[in-house]
C-alpha atoms as a PDB file:
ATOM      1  CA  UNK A   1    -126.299 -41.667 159.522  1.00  0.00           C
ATOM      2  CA  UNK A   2    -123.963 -43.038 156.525  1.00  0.00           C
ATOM      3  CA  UNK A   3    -126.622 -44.355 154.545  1.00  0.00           C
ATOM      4  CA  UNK A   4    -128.562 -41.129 154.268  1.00  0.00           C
ATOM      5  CA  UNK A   5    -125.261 -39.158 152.587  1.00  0.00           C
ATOM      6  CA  UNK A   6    -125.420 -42.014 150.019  1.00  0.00           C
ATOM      7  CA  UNK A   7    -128.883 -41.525 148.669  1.00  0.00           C
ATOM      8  CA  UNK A   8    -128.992 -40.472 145.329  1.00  0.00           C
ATOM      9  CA  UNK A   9    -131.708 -37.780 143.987  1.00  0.00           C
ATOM     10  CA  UNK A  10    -133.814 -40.320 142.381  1.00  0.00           C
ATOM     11  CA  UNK A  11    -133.930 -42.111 145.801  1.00  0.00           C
ATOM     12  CA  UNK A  12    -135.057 -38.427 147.548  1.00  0.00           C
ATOM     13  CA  UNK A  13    -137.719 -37.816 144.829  1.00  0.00           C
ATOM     14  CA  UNK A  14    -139.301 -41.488 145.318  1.00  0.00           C
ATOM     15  CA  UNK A  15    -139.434 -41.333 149.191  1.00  0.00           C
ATOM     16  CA  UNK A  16    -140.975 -37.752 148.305  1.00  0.00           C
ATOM     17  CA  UNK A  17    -143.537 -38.635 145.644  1.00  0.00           C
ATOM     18  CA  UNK A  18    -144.424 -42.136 148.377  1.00  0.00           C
ATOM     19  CA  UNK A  19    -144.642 -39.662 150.947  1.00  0.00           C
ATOM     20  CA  UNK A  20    -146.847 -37.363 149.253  1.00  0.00           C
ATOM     21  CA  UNK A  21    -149.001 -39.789 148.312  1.00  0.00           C
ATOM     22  CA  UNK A  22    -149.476 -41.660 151.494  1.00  0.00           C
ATOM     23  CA  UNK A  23    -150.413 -37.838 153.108  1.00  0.00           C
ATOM     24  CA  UNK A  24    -153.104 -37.282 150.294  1.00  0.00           C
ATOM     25  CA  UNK A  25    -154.595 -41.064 150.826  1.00  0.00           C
ATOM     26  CA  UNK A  26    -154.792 -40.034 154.644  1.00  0.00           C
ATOM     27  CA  UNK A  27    -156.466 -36.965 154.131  1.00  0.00           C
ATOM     28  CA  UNK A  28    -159.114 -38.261 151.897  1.00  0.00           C
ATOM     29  CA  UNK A  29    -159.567 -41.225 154.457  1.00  0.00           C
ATOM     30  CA  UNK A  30    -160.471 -38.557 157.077  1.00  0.00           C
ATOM     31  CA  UNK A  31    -162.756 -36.464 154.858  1.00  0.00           C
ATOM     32  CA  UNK A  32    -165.044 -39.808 153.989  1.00  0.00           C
ATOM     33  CA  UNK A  33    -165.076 -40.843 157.473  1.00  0.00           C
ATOM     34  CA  UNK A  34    -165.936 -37.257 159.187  1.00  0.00           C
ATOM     35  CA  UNK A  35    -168.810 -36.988 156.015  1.00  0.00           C
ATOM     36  CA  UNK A  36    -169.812 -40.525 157.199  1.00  0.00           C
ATOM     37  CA  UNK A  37    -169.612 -39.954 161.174  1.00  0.00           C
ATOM     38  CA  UNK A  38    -171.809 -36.734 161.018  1.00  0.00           C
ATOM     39  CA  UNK A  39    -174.240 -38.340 158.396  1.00  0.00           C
ATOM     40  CA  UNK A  40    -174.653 -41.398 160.991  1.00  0.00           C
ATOM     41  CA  UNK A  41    -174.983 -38.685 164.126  1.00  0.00           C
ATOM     42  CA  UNK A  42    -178.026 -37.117 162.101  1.00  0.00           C
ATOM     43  CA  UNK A  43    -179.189 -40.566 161.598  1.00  0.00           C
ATOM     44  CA  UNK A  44    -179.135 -41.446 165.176  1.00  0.00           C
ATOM     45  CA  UNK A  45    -180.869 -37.951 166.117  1.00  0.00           C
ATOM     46  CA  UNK A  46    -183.891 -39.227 163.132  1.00  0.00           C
ATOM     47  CA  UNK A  47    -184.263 -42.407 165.613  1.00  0.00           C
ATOM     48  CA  UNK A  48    -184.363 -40.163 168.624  1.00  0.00           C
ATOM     49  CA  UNK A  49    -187.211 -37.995 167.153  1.00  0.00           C
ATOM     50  CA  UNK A  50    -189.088 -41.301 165.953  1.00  0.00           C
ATOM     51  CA  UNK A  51    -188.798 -42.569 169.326  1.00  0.00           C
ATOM     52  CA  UNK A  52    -190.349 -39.417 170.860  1.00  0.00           C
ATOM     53  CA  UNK A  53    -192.877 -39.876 168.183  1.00  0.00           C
ATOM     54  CA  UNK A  54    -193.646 -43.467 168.864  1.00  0.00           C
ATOM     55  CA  UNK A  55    -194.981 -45.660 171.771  1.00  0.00           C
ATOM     56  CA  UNK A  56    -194.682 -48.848 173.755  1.00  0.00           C
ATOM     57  CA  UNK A  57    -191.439 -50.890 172.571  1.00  0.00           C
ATOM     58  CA  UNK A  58    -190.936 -49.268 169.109  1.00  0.00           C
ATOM     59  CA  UNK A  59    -190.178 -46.227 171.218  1.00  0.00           C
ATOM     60  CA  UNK A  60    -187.837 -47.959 173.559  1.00  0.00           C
ATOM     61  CA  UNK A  61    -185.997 -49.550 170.484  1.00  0.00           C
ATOM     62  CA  UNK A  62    -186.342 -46.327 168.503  1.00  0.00           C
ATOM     63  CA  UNK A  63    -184.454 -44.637 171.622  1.00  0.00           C
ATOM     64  CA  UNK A  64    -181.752 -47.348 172.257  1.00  0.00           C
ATOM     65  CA  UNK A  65    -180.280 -47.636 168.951  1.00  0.00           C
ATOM     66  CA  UNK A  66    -180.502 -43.922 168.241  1.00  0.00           C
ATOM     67  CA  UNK A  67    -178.544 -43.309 171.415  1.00  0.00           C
ATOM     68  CA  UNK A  68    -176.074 -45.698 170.560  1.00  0.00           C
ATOM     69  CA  UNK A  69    -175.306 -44.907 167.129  1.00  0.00           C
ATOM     70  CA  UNK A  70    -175.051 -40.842 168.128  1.00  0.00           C
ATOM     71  CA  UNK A  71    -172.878 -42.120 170.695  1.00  0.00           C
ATOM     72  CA  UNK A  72    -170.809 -44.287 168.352  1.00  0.00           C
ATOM     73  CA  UNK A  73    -170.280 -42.002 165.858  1.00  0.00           C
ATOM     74  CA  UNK A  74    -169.542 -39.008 167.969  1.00  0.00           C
ATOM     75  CA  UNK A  75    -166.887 -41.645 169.548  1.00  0.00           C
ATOM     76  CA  UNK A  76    -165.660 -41.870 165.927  1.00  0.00           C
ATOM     77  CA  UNK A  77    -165.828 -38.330 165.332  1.00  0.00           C
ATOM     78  CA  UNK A  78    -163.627 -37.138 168.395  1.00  0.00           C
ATOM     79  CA  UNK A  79    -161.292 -40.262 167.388  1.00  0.00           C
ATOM     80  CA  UNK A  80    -160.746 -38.654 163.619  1.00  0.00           C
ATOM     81  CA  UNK A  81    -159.640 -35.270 164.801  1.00  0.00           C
ATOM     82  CA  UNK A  82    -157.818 -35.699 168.541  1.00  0.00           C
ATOM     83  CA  UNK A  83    -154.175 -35.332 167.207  1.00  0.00           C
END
């Protein structure tokens, strides 16, 4: 604990301003990837609704890789915010 009574103010008001900035990248990093999660959920839910519109094997593909990108990006979703 030595080396922290030496630190100068200079030193505190870097590790501040580094700190400050790292916090403000992170928050912007979750804001684009929530926006991009929930605009890829209502993406997925468009397939689903052309799949119910569809028929045959457009519907089955329609329905597949809806469910899987809803699924992915509600994964994604719940990953972003569980702290």
């Amino acid at each position: 604990m030595g080396d922290t009574d030496d630190l100068t103010e200079r030193q505190v008001r870097a590790a501040v301003r580094e700190g400050t900035v790292d916090a403000g990248r992170s928050l912007l990093s979750l804001v684009v990837w929530t926006v991009l999660a929930a605009f890829a959920v209502l993406v997925g839910l468009q397939l689903l609704q052309f799949a119910l519109a569809a028929s045959g094997v457009a519907a089955a593909g329609f329905a597949g890789v809806g469910t899987v990108v809803v699924g992915c990006s509600l994964y994604l979703l719940s990953d972003l915010h569980r702290r």
